[in-house]
Protein backbone atom coordinates (compact mmCIF):
# COMPACT_ATOMS: atom_id res chain seq x y z
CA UNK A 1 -94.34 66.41 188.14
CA UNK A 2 -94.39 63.24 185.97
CA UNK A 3 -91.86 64.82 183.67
CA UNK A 4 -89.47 66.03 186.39
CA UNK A 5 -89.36 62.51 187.76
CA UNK A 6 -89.03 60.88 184.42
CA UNK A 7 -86.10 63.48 183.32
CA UNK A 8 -84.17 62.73 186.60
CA UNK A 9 -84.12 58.69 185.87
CA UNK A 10 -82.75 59.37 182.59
CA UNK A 11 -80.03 61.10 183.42
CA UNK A 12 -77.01 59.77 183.20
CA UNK A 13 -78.21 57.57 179.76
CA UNK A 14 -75.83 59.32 177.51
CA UNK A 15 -76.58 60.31 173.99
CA UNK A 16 -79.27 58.57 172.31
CA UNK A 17 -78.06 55.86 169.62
CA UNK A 18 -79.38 54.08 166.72
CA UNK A 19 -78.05 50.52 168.31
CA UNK A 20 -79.93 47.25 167.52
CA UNK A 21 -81.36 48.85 164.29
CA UNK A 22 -79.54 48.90 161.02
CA UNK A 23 -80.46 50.81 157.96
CA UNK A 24 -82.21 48.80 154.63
CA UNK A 25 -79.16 49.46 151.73
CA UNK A 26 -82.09 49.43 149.64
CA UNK A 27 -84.74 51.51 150.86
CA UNK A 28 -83.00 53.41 154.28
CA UNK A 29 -85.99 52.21 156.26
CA UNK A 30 -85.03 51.28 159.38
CA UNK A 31 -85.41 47.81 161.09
CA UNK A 32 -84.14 45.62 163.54
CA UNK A 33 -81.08 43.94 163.15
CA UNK A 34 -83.14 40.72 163.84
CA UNK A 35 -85.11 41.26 161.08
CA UNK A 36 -85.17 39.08 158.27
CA UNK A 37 -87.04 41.28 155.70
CA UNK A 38 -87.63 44.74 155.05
CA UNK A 39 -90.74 46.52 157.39
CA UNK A 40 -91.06 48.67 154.49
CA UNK A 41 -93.83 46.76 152.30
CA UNK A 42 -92.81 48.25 148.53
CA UNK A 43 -89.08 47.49 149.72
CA UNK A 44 -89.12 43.91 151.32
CA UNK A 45 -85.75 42.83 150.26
CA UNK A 46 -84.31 39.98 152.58
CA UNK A 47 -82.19 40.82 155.43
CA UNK A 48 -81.02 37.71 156.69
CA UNK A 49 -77.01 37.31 156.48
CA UNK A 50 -76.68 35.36 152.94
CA UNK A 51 -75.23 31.77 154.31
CA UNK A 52 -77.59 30.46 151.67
CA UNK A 53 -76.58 32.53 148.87
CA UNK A 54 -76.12 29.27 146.12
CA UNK A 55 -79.79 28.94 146.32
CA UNK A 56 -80.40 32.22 145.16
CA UNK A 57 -80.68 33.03 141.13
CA UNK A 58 -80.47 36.50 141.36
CA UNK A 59 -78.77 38.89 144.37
CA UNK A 60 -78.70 42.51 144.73
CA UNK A 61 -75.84 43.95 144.95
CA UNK A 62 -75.21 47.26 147.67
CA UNK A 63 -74.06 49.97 145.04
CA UNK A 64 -74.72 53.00 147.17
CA UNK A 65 -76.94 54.59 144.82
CA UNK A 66 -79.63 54.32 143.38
CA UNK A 67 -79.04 51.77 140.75
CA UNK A 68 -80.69 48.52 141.40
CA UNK A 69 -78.04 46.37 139.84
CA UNK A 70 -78.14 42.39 140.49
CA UNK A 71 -76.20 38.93 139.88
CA UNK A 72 -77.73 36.64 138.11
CA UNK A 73 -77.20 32.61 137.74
CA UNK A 74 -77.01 32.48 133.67
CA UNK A 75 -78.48 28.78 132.18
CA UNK A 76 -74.77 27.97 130.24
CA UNK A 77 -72.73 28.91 133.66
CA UNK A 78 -70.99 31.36 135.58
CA UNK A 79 -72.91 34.49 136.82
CA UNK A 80 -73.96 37.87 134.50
CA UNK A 81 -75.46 41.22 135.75
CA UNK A 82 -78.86 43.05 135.78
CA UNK A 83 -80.12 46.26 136.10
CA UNK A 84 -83.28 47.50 137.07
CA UNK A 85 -85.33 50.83 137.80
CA UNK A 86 -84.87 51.76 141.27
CA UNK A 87 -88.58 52.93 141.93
CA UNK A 88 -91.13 49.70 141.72
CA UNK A 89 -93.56 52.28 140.41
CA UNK A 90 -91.65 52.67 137.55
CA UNK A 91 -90.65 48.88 136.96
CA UNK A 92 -91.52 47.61 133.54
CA UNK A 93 -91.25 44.72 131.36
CA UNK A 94 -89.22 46.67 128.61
CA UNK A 95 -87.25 49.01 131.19
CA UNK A 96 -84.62 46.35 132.77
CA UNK A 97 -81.28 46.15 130.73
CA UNK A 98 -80.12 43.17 130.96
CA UNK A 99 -75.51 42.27 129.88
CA UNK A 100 -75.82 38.41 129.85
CA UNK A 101 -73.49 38.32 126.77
CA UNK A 102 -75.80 35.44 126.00
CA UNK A 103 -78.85 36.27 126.04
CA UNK A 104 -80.75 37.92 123.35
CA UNK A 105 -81.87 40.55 125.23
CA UNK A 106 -78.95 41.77 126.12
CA UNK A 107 -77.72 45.72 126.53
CA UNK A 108 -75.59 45.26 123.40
CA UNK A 109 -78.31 43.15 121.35
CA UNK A 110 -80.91 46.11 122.12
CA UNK A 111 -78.81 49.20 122.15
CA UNK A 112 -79.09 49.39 118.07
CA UNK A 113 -83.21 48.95 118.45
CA UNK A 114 -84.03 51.32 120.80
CA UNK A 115 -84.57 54.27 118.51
CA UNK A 116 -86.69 51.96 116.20
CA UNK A 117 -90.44 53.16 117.11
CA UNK A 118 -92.33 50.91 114.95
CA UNK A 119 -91.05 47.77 116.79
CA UNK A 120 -92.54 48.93 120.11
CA UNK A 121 -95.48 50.20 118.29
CA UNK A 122 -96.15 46.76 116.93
CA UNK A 123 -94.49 44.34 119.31
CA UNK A 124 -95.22 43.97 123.40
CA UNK A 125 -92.86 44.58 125.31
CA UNK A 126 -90.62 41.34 125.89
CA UNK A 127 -88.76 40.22 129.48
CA UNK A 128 -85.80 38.17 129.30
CA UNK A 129 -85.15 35.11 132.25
CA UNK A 130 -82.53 37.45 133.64
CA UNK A 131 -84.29 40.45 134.16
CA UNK A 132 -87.21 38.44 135.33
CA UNK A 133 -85.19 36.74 138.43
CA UNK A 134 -83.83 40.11 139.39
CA UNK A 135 -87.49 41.06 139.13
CA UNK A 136 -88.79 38.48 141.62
CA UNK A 137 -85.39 38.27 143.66
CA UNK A 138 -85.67 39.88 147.41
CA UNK A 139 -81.59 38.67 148.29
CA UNK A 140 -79.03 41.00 148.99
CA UNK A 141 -75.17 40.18 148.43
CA UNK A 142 -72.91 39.73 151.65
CA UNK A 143 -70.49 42.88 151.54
CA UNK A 144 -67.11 41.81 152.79
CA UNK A 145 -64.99 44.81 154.76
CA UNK A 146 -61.58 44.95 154.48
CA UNK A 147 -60.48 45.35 157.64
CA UNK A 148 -56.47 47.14 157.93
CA UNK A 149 -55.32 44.27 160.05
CA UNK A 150 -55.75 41.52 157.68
CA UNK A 151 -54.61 43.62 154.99
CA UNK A 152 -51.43 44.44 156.71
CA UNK A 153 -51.30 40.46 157.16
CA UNK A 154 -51.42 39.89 153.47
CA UNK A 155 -48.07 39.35 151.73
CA UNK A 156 -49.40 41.58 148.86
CA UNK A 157 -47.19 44.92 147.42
CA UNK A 158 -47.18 47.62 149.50
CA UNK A 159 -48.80 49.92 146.75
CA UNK A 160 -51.36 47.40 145.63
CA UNK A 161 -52.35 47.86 149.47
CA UNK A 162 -52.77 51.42 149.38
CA UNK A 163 -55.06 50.99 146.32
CA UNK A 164 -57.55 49.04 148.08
CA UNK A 165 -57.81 51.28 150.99
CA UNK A 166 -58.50 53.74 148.47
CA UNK A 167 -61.03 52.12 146.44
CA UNK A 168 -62.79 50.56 149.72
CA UNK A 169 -64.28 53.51 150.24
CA UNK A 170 -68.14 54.38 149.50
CA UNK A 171 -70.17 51.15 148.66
CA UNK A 172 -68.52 47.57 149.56
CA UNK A 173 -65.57 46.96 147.20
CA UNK A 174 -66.42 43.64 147.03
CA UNK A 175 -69.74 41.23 147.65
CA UNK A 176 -70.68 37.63 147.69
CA UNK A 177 -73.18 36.49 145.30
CA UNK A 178 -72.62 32.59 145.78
CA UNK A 179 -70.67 30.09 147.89
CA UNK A 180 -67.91 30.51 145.30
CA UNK A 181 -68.34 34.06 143.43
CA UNK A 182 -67.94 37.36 144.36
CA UNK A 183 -68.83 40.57 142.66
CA UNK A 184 -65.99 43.24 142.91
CA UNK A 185 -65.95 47.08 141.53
CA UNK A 186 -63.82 47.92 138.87
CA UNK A 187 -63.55 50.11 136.11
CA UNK A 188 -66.45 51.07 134.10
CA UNK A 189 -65.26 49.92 130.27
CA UNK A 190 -67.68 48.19 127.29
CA UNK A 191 -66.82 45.18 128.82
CA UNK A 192 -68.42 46.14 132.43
CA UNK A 193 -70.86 48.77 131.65
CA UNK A 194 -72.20 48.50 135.07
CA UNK A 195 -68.81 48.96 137.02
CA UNK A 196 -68.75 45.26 138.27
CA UNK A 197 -67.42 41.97 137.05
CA UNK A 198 -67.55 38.63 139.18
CA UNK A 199 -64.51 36.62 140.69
CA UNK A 200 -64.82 33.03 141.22
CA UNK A 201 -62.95 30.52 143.21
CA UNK A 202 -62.55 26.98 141.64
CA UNK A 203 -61.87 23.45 143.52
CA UNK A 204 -59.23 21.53 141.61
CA UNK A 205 -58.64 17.59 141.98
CA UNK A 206 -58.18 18.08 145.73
CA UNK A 207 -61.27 19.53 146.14
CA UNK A 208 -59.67 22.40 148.01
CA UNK A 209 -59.93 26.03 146.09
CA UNK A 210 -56.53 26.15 143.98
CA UNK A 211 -57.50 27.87 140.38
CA UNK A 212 -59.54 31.04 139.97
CA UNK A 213 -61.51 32.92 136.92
CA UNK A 214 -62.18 36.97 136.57
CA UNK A 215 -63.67 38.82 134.28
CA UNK A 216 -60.96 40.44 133.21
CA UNK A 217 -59.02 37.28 132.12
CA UNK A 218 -59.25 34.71 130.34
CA UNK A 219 -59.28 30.94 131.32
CA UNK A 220 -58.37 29.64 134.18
CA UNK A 221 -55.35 31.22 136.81
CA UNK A 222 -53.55 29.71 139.67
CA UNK A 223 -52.42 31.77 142.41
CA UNK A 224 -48.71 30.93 142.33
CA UNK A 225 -48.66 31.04 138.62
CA UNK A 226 -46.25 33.23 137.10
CA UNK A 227 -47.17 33.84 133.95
CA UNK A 228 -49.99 36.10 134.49
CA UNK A 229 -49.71 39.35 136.58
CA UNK A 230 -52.37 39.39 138.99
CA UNK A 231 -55.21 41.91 138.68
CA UNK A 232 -56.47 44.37 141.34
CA UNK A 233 -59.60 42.42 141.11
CA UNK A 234 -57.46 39.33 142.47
CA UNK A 235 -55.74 41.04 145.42
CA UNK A 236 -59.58 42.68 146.43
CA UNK A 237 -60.88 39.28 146.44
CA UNK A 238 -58.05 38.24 149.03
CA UNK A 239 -58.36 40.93 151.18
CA UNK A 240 -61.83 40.81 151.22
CA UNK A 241 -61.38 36.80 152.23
CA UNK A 242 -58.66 37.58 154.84
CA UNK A 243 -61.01 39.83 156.59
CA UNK A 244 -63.47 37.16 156.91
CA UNK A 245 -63.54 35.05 159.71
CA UNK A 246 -65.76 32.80 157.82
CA UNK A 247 -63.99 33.00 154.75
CA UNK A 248 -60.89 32.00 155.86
CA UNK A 249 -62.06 28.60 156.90
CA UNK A 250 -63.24 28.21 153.59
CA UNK A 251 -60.85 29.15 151.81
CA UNK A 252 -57.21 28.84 153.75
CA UNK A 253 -55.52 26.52 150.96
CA UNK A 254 -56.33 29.65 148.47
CA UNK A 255 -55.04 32.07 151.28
CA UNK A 256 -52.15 30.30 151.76
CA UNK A 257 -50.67 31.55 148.61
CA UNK A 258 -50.94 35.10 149.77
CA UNK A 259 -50.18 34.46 153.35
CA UNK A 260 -47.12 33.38 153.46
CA UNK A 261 -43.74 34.97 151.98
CA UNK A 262 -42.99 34.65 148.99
CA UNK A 263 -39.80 34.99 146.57
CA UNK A 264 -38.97 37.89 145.15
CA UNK A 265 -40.05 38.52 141.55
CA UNK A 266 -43.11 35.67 142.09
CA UNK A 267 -46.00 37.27 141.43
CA UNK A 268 -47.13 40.52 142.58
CA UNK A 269 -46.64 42.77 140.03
CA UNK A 270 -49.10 45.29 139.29
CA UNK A 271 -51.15 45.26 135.92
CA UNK A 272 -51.91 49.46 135.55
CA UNK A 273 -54.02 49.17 132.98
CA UNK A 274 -56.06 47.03 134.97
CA UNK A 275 -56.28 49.31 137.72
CA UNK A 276 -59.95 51.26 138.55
CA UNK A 277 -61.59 53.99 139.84
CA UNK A 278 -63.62 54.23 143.32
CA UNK A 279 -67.62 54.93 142.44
């Protein structure tokens, strides 16, 4: 009797749905998108949105694996890349690689000792700052969609637009680590073992975001320079910006250059070396 009554004021309901709960990108618990950590206690990563993202030293980046791969502040400047075992079970001191090209514990410092028995045999096992922050960390990086209508807005080349719809696809293309860095995919190379190198936006004299750095340059660029070609990694970046309510406000004088039309033959020509894979 109960049952018949309860079936007949539920009709009409539709399909059950999984709305006002949101998956962890860590774990795949689920919780409620008013949550700001993790229910799952070995998880527990932080799932507040990341407005406060320059306080962190080391963020998490959603790789859709799982690879527990992080950004990490580094002492001398700029931002350098973690990974860590994806079961906490299995986390220990000697088992993070760390590719700070500064530090001494680095992937490429340690690759040549890692067949060398006696060390481990007579040393403990060492942690590096790096590896330790990632350690400790529970903040995740801000993915940032591209969404089709600010693409289409974009006064970027028509194939360099068909790219990033390409290469969106899977885990977040790009992610903010900081207020003025981003992480973005590219190609996986001895340079950026992991698949990811950072982006960052610089202020100039006007204290308005004019000059920018990646990875995969060197120095300094400005976006209406001409005498580099922009990388994929640059045009991401935008995209991922002009898709960003947020974003937009923060950084419409670096927009700009994009936004509006340009010249032929200034700028936007395609580097395809510098092109990359989607994970």
């Amino acid at each position: 009797m109960n049952y018949t009554i309860t079936s007949n004021r539920l009709q009409g309901l539709g399909k059950p749905t999984r709305r006002g709960v949101k998956k962890c990108p860590r774990c795949a618990t689920f919780n409620g998108t008013r949550g700001l950590v993790c229910k799952n206690k070995q998880c527990a990563i932080s799932l507040k949105a990341s407005q406060d993202l320059a306080d962190w030293e080391a963020v998490q980046l959603i790789t859709g694996t799982v690879r527990q791969v992080y950004s990490v502040r580094v002492k001398e400047g700029g931002r350098g890349f973690v990974q860590i075992p994806f079961s906490a079970e299995d986390i220990r001191t000697d088992s993070g690689l760390c590719f700070v090209e500064s530090c001494q514990r680095s992937f490429d410092n340690s690759i040549l000792k890692c067949h060398e028995e006696e060390q481990s045999a007579t040393k403990g096992a060492t942690i590096c700052s790096h590896i330790d922050m990632a350690l400790k960390s529970r903040a995740l990086a801000q993915p940032l969609e591209l969404h089709e209508a600010a693409l289409e807005r974009l006064e970027i080349p028509v194939e360099m637009k068909s790219l990033l719809r390409v290469y969106s696809e899977g885990s977040p293309l790009v992610q903010m680590v900081s207020r003025e860095v981003v992480a973005v995919k590219c190609q996986v190379s001895p340079k950026q073992p992991l698949g990811y190198l950072h982006f960052t936006f610089v202020k100039g004299r006007s204290k308005a975001y004019d000059k920018y750095r990646c990875s995969c340059t060197f120095g300094f660029c400005e976006p209406l320079s001409t005498t580099w070609s922009k990388c994929i990694h640059y045009y991401a970046s935008v995209a991922a910006l002009a898709s960003n309510q947020n974003c937009m406000e923060q950084f419409a004088s670096f927009l700009t250059n994009e936004v509006t039309p340009r010249k032929q033959g200034q700028g936007g020509s395609i580097d395809q070396e510098d092109s990359f894979s989607a994970e």
